[in-house]
PDB file of N, CA and C in Angstrom:
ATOM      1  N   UNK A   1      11.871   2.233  65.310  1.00  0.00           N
ATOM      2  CA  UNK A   1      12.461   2.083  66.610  1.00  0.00           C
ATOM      3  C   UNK A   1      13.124   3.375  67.054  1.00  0.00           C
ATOM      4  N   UNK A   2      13.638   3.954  66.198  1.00  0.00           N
ATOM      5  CA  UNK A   2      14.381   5.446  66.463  1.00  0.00           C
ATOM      6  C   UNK A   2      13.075   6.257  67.202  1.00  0.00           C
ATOM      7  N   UNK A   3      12.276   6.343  66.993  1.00  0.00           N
ATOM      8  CA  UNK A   3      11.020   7.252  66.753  1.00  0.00           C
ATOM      9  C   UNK A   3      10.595   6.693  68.646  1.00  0.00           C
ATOM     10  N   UNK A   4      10.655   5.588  68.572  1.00  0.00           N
ATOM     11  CA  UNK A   4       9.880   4.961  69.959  1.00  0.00           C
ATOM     12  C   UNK A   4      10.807   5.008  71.043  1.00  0.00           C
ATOM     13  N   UNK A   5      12.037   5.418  70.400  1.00  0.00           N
ATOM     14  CA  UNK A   5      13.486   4.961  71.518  1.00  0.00           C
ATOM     15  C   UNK A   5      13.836   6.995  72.125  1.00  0.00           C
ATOM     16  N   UNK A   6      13.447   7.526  70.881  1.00  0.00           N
ATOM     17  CA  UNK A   6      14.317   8.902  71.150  1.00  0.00           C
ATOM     18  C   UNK A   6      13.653   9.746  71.800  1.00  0.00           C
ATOM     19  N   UNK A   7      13.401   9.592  73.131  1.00  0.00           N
ATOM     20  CA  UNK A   7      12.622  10.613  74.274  1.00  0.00           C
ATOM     21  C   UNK A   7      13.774  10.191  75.498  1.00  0.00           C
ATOM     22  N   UNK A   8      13.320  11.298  76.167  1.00  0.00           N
ATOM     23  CA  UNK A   8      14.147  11.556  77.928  1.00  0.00           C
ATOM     24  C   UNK A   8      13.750  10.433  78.384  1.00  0.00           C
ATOM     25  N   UNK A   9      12.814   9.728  78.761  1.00  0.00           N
ATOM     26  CA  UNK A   9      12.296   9.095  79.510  1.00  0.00           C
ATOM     27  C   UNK A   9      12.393   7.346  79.611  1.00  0.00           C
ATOM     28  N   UNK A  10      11.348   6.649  78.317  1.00  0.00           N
ATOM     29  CA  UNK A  10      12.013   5.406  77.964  1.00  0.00           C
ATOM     30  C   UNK A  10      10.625   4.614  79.753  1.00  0.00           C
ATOM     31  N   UNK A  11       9.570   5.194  80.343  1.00  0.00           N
ATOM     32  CA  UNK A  11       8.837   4.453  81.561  1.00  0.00           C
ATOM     33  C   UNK A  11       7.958   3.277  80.792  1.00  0.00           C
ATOM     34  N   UNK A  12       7.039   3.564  79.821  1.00  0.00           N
ATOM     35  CA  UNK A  12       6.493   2.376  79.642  1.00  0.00           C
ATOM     36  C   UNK A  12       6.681   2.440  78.050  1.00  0.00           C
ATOM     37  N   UNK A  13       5.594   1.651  77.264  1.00  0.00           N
ATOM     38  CA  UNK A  13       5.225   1.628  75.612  1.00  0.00           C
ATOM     39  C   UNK A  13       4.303   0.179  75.979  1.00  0.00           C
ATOM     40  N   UNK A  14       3.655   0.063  74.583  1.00  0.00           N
ATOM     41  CA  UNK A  14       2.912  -1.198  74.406  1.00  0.00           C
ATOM     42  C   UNK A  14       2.602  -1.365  73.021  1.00  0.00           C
ATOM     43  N   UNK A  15       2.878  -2.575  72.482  1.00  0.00           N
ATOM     44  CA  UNK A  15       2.871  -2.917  71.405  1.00  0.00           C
ATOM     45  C   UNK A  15       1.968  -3.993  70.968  1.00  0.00           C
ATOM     46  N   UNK A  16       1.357  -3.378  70.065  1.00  0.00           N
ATOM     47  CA  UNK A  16      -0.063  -4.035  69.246  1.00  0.00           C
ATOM     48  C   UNK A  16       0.356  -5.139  68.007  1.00  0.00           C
ATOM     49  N   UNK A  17      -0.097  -6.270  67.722  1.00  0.00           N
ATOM     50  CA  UNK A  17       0.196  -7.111  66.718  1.00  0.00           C
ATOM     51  C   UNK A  17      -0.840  -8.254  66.780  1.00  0.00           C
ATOM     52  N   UNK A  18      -1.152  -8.695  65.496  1.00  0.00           N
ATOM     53  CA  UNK A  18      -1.906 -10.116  65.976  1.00  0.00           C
ATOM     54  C   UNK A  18      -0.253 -11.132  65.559  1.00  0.00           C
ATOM     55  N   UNK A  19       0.538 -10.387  65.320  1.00  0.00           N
ATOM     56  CA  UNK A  19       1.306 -11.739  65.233  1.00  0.00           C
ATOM     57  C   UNK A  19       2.596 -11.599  66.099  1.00  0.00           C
ATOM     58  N   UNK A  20       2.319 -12.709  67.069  1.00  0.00           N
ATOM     59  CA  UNK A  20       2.908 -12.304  68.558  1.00  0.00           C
ATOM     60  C   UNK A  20       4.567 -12.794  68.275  1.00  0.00           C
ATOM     61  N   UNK A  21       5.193 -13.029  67.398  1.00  0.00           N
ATOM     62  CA  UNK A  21       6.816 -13.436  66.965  1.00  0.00           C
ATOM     63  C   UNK A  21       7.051 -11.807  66.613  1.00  0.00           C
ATOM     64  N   UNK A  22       6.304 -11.256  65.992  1.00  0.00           N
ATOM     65  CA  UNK A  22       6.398  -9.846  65.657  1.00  0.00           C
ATOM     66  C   UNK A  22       6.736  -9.094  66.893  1.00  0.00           C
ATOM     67  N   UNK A  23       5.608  -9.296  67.414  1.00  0.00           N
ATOM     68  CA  UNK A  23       5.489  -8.073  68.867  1.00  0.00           C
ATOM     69  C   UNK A  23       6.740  -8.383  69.325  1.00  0.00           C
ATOM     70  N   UNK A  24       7.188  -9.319  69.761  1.00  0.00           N
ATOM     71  CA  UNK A  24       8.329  -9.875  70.811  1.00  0.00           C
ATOM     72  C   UNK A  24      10.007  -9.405  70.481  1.00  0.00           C
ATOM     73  N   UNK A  25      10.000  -9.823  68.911  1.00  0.00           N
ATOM     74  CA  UNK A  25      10.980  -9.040  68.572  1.00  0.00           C
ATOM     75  C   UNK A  25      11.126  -7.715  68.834  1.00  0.00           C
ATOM     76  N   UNK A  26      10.512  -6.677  67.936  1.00  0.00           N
ATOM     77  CA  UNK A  26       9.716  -5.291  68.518  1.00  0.00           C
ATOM     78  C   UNK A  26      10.392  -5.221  69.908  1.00  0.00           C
ATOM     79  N   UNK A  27       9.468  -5.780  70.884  1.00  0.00           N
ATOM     80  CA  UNK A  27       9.628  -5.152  72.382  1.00  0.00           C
ATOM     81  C   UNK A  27      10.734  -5.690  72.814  1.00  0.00           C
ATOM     82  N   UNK A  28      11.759  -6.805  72.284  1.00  0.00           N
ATOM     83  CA  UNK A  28      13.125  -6.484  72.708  1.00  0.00           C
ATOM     84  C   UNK A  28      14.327  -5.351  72.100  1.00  0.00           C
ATOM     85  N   UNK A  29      13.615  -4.752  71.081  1.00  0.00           N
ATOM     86  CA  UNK A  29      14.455  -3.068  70.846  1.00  0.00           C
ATOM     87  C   UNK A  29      13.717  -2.326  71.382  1.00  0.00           C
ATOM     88  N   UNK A  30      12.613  -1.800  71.933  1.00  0.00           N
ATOM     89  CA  UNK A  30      12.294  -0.765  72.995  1.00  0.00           C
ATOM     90  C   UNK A  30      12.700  -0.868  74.414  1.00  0.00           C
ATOM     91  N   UNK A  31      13.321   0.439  74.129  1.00  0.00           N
ATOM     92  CA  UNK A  31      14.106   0.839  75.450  1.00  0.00           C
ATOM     93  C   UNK A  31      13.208   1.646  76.493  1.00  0.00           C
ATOM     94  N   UNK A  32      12.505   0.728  77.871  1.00  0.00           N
ATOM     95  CA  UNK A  32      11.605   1.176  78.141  1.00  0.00           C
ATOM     96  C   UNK A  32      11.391   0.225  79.630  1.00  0.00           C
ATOM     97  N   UNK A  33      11.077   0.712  80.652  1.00  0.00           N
ATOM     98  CA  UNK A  33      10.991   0.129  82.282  1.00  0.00           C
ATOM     99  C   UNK A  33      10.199  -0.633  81.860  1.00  0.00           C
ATOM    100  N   UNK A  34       8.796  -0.807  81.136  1.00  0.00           N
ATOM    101  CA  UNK A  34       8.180  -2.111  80.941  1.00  0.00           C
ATOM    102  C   UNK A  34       7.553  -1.743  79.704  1.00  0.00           C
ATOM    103  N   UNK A  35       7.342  -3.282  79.056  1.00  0.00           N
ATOM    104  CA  UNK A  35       6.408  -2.715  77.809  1.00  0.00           C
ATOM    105  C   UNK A  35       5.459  -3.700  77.555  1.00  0.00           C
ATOM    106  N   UNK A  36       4.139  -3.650  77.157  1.00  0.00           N
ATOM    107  CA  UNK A  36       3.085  -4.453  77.317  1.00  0.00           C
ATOM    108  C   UNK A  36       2.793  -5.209  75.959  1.00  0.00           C
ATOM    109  N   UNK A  37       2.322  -6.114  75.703  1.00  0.00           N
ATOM    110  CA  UNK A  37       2.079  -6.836  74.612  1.00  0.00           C
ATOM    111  C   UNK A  37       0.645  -6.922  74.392  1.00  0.00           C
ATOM    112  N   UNK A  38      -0.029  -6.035  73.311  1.00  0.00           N
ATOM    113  CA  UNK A  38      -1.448  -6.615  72.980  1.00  0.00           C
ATOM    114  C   UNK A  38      -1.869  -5.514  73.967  1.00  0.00           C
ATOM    115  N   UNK A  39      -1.571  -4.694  74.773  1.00  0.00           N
ATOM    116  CA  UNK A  39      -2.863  -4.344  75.798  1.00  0.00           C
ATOM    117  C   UNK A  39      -1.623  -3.087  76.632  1.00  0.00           C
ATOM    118  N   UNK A  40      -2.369  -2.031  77.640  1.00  0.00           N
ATOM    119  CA  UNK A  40      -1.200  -1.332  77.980  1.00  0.00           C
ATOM    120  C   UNK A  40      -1.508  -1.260  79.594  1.00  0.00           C
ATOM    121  N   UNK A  41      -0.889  -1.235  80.390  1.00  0.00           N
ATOM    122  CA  UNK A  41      -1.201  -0.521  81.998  1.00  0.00           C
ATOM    123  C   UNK A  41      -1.773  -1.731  82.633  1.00  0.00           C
ATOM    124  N   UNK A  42      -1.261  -2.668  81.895  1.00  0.00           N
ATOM    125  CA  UNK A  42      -2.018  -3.907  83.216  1.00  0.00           C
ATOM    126  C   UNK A  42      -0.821  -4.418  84.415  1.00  0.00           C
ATOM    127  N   UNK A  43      -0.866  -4.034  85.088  1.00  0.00           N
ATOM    128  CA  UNK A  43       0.043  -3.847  86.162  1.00  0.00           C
ATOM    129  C   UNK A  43      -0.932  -3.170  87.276  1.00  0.00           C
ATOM    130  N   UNK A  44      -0.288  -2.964  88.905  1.00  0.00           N
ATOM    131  CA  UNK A  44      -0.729  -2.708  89.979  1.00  0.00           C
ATOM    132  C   UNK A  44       0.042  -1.305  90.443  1.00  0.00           C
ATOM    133  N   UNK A  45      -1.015  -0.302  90.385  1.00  0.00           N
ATOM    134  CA  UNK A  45      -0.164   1.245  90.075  1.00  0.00           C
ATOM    135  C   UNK A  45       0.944   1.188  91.246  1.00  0.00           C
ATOM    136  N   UNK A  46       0.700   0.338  92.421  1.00  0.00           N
ATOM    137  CA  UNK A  46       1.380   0.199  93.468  1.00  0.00           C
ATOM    138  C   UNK A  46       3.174  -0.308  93.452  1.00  0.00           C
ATOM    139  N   UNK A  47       3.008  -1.343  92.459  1.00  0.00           N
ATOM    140  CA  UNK A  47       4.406  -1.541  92.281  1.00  0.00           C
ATOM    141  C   UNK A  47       5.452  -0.536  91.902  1.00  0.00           C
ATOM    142  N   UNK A  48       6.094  -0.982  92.110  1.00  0.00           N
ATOM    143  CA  UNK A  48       7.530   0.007  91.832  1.00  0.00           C
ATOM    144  C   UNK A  48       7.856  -0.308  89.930  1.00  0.00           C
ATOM    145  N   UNK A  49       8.124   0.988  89.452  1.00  0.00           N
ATOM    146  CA  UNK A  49       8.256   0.768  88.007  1.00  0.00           C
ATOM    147  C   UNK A  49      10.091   1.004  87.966  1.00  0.00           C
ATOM    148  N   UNK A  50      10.815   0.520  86.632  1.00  0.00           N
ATOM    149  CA  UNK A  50      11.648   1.496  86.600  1.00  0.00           C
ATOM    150  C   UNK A  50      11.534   1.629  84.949  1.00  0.00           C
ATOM    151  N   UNK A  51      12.677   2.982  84.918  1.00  0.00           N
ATOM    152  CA  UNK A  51      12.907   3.923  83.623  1.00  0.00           C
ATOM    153  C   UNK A  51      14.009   3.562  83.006  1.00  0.00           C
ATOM    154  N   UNK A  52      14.263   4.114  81.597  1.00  0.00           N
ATOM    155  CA  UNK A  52      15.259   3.649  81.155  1.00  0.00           C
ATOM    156  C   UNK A  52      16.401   5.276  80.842  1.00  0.00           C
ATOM    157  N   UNK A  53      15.932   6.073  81.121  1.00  0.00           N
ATOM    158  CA  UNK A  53      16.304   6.973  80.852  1.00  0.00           C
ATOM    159  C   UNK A  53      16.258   8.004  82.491  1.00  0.00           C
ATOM    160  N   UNK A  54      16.372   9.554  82.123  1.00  0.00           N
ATOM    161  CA  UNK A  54      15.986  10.267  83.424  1.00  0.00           C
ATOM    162  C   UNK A  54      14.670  10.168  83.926  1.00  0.00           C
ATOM    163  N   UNK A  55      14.422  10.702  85.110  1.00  0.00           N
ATOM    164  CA  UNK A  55      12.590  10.676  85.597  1.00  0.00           C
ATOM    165  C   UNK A  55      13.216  11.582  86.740  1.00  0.00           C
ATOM    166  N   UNK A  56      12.661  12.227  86.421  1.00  0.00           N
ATOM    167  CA  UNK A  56      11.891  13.698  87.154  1.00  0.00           C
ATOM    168  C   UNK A  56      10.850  13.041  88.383  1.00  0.00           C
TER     169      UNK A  56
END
């Protein structure tokens, strides 16, 4: 989690598991505007994202 948490930014991540109690835990310690489960960028580039950190 240190490793996934310690950047400027914190806009997306996505996390891979077949065992979805796993993933869920996981993606409630990433610090991150959204984070995907199983799959990454499925969203509408149109929406509004947010960050968890700065953005340039």
């Amino acid at each position: 989690m240190r490793l996934a948490n310690d950047n400027d930014y914190g806009l997306a991540g996505a996390v891979f598991s077949s065992n979805s109690n796993k993933v869920l835990r996981v993606i409630q310690k990433v610090r991150s505007g959204i984070t995907w489960m199983n799959a990454y960028h499925l969203t509408n580039i149109q929406a509004p994202w947010a960050a968890i950190n700065k953005v340039e």
